[in-house]
N, C-alpha and C. Protein backbone atom coordinates (compact mmCIF):
# COMPACT_ATOMS: atom_id res chain seq x y z
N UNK A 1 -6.25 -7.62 -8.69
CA UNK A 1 -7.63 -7.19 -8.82
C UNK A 1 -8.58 -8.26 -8.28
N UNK A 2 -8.23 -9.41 -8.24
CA UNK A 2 -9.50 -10.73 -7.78
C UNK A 2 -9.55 -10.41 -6.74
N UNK A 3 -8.21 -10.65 -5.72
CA UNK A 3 -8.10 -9.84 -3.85
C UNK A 3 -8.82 -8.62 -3.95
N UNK A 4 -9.29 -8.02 -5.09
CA UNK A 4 -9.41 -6.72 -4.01
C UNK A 4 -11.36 -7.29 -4.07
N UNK A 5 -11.47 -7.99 -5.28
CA UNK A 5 -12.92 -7.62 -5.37
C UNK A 5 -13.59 -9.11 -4.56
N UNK A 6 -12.50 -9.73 -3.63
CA UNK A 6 -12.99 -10.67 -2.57
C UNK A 6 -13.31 -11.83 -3.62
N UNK A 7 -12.49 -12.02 -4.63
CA UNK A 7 -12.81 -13.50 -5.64
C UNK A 7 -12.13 -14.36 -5.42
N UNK A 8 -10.67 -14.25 -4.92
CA UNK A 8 -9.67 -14.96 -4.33
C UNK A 8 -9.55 -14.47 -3.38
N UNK A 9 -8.39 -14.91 -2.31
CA UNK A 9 -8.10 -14.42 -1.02
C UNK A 9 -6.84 -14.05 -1.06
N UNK A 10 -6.66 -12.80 -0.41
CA UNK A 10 -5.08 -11.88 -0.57
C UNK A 10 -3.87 -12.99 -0.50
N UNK A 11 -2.72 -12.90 -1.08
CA UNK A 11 -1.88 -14.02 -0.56
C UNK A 11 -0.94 -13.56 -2.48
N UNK A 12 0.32 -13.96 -1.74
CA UNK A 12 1.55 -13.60 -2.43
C UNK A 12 1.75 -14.12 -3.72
N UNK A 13 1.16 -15.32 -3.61
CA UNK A 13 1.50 -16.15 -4.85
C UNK A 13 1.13 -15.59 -6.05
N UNK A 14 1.62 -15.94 -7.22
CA UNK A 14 1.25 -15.33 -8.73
C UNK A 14 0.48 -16.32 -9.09
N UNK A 15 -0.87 -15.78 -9.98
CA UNK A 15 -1.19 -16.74 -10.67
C UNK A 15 -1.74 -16.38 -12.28
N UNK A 16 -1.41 -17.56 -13.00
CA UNK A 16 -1.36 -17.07 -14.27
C UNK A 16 -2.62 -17.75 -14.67
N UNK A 17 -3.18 -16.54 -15.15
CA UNK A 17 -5.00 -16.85 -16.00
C UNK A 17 -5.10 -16.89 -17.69
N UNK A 18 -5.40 -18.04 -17.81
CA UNK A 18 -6.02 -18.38 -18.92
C UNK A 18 -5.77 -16.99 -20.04
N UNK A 19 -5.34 -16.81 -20.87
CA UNK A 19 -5.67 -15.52 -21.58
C UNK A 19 -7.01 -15.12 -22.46
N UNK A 20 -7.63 -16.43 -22.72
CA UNK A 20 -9.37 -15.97 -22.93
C UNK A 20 -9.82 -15.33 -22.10
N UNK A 21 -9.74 -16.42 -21.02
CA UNK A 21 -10.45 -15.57 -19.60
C UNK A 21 -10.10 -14.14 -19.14
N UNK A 22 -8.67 -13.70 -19.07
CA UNK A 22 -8.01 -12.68 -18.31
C UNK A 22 -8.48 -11.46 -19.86
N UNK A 23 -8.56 -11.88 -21.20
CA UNK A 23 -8.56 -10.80 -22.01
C UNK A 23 -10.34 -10.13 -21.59
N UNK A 24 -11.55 -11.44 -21.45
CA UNK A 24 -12.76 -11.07 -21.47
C UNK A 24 -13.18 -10.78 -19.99
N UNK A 25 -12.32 -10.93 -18.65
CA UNK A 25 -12.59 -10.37 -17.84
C UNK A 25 -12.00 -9.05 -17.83
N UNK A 26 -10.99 -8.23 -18.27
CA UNK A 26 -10.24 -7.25 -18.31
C UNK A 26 -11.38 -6.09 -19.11
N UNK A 27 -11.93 -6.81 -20.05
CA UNK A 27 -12.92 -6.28 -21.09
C UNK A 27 -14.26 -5.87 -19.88
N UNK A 28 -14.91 -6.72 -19.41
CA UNK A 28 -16.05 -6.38 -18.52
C UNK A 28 -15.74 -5.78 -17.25
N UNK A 29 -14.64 -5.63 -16.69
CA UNK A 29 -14.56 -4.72 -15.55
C UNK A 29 -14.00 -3.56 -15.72
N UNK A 30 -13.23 -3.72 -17.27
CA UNK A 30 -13.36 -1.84 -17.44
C UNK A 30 -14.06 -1.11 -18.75
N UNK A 31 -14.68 -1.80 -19.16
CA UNK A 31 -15.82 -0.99 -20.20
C UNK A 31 -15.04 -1.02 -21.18
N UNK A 32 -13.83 -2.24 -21.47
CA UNK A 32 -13.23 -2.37 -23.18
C UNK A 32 -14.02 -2.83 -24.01
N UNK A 33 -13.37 -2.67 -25.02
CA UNK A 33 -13.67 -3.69 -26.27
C UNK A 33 -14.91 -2.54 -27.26
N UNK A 34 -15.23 -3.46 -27.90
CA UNK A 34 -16.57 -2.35 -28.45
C UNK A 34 -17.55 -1.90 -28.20
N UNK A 35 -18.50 -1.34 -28.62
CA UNK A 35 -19.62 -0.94 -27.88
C UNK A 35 -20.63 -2.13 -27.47
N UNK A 36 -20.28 -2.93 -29.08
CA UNK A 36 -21.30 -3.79 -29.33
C UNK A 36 -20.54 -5.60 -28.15
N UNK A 37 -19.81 -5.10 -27.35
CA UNK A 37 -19.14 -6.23 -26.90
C UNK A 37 -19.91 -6.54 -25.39
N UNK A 38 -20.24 -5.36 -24.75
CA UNK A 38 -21.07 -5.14 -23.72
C UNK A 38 -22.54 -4.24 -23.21
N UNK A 39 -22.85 -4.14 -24.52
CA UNK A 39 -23.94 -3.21 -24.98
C UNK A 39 -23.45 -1.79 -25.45
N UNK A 40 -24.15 -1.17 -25.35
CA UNK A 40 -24.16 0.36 -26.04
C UNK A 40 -23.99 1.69 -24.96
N UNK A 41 -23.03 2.23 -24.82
CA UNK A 41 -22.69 3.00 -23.66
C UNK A 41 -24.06 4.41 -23.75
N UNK A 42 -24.09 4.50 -22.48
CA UNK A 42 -25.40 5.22 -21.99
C UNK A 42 -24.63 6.71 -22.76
N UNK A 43 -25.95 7.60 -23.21
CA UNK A 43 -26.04 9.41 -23.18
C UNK A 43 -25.23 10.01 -21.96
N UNK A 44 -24.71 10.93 -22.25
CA UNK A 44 -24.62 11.83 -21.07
C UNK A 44 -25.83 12.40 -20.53
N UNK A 45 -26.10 12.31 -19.27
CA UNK A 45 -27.10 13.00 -18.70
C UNK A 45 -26.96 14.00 -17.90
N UNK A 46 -27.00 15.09 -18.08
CA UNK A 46 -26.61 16.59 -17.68
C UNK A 46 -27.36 16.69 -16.21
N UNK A 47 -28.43 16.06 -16.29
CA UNK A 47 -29.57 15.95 -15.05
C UNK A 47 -28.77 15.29 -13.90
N UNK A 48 -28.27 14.66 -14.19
CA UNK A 48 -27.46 13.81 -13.11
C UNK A 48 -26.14 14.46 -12.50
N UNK A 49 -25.84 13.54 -11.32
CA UNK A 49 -24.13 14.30 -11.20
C UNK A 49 -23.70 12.93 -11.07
N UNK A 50 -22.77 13.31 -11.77
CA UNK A 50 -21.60 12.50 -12.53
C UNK A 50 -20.43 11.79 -11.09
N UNK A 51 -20.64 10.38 -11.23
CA UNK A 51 -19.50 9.77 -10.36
C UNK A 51 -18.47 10.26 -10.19
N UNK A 52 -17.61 10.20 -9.66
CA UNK A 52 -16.16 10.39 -9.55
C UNK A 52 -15.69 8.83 -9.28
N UNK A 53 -14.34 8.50 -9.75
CA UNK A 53 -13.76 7.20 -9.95
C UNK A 53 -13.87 6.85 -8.41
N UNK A 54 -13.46 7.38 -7.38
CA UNK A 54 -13.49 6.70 -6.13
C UNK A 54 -14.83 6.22 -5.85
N UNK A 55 -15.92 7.12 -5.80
CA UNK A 55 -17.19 6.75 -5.16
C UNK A 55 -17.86 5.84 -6.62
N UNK A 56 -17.45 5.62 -7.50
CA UNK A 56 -18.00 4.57 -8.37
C UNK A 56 -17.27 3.17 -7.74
N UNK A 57 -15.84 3.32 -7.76
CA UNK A 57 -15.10 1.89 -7.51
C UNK A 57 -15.55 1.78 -5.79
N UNK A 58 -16.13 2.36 -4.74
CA UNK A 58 -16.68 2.19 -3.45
C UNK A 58 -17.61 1.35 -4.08
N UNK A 59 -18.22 2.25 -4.54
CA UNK A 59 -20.43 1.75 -5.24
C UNK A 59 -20.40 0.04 -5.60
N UNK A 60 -19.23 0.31 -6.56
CA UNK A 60 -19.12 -1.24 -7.32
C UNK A 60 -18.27 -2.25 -6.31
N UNK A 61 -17.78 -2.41 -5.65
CA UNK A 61 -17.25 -3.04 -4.57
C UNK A 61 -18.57 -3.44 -3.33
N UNK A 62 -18.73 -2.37 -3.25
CA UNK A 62 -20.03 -3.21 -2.24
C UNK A 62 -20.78 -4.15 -3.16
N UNK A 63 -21.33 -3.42 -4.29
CA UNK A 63 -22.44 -4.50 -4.66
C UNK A 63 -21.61 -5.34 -5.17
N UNK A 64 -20.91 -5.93 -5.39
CA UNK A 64 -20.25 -6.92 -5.86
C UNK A 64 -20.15 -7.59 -4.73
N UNK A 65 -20.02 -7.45 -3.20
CA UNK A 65 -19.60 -8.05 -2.05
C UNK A 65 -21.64 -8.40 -1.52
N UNK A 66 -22.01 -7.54 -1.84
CA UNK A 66 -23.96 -8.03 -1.64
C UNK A 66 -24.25 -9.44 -2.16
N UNK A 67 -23.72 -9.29 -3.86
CA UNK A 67 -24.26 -10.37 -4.43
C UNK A 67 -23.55 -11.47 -4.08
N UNK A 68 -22.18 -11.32 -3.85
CA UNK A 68 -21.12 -12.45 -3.99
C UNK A 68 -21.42 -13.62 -2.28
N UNK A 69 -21.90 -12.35 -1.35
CA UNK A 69 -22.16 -13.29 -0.02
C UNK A 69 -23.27 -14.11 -0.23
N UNK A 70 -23.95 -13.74 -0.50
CA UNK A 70 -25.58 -14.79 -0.96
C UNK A 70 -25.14 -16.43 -1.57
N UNK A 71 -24.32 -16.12 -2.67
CA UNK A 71 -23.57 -16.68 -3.48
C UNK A 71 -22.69 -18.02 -3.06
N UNK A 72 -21.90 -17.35 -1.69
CA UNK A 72 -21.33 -18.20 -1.74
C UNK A 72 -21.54 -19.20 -0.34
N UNK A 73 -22.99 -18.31 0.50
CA UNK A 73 -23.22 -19.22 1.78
C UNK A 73 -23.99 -20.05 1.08
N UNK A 74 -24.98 -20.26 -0.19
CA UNK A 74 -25.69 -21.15 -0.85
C UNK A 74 -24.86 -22.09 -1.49
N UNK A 75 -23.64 -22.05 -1.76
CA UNK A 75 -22.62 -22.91 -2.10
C UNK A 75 -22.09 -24.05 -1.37
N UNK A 76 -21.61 -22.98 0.16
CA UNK A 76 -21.18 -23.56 0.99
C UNK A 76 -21.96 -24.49 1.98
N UNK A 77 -23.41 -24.09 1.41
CA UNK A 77 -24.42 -25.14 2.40
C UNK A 77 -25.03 -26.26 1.56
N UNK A 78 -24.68 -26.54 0.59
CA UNK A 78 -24.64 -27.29 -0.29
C UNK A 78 -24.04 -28.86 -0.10
């Protein structure tokens, strides 16, 4: 999952994460834990049309790749 969301770079090796870390990142990228762990999950809104898992995980992949480039040329020019 880090390769896909461009946090690491693709490559064979295993790596073993922290289990704080790997339990509370597992928690924020798929809406675990309690309500009260990441706020309070939104109403259904009938008004709207409803994602489908592909075009949400597209949606969330770009913006994750928007914010993350900003991110890391201000790093790298550092």
């Amino acid at each position: 999952m880090l390769g896909q969301l461009n946090i690491l770079p693709p490559s064979s090796a295993k790596l073993a994460l922290n289990a704080t870390f790997r339990f509370g990142f597992l928690h924020a990228t798929t809406g675990g834990g309690t309500s009260g762990s990441f706020n309070i999950p939104a109403e259904k809104d009938d008004k709207r049309q409803a994602f489908d898992l592909r075009t949400f995980d597209g949606f969330s992949l770009e913006r994750w790749r928007v914010a993350a480039v900003p991110l890391y040329l201000v790093d790298n020019a550092v």
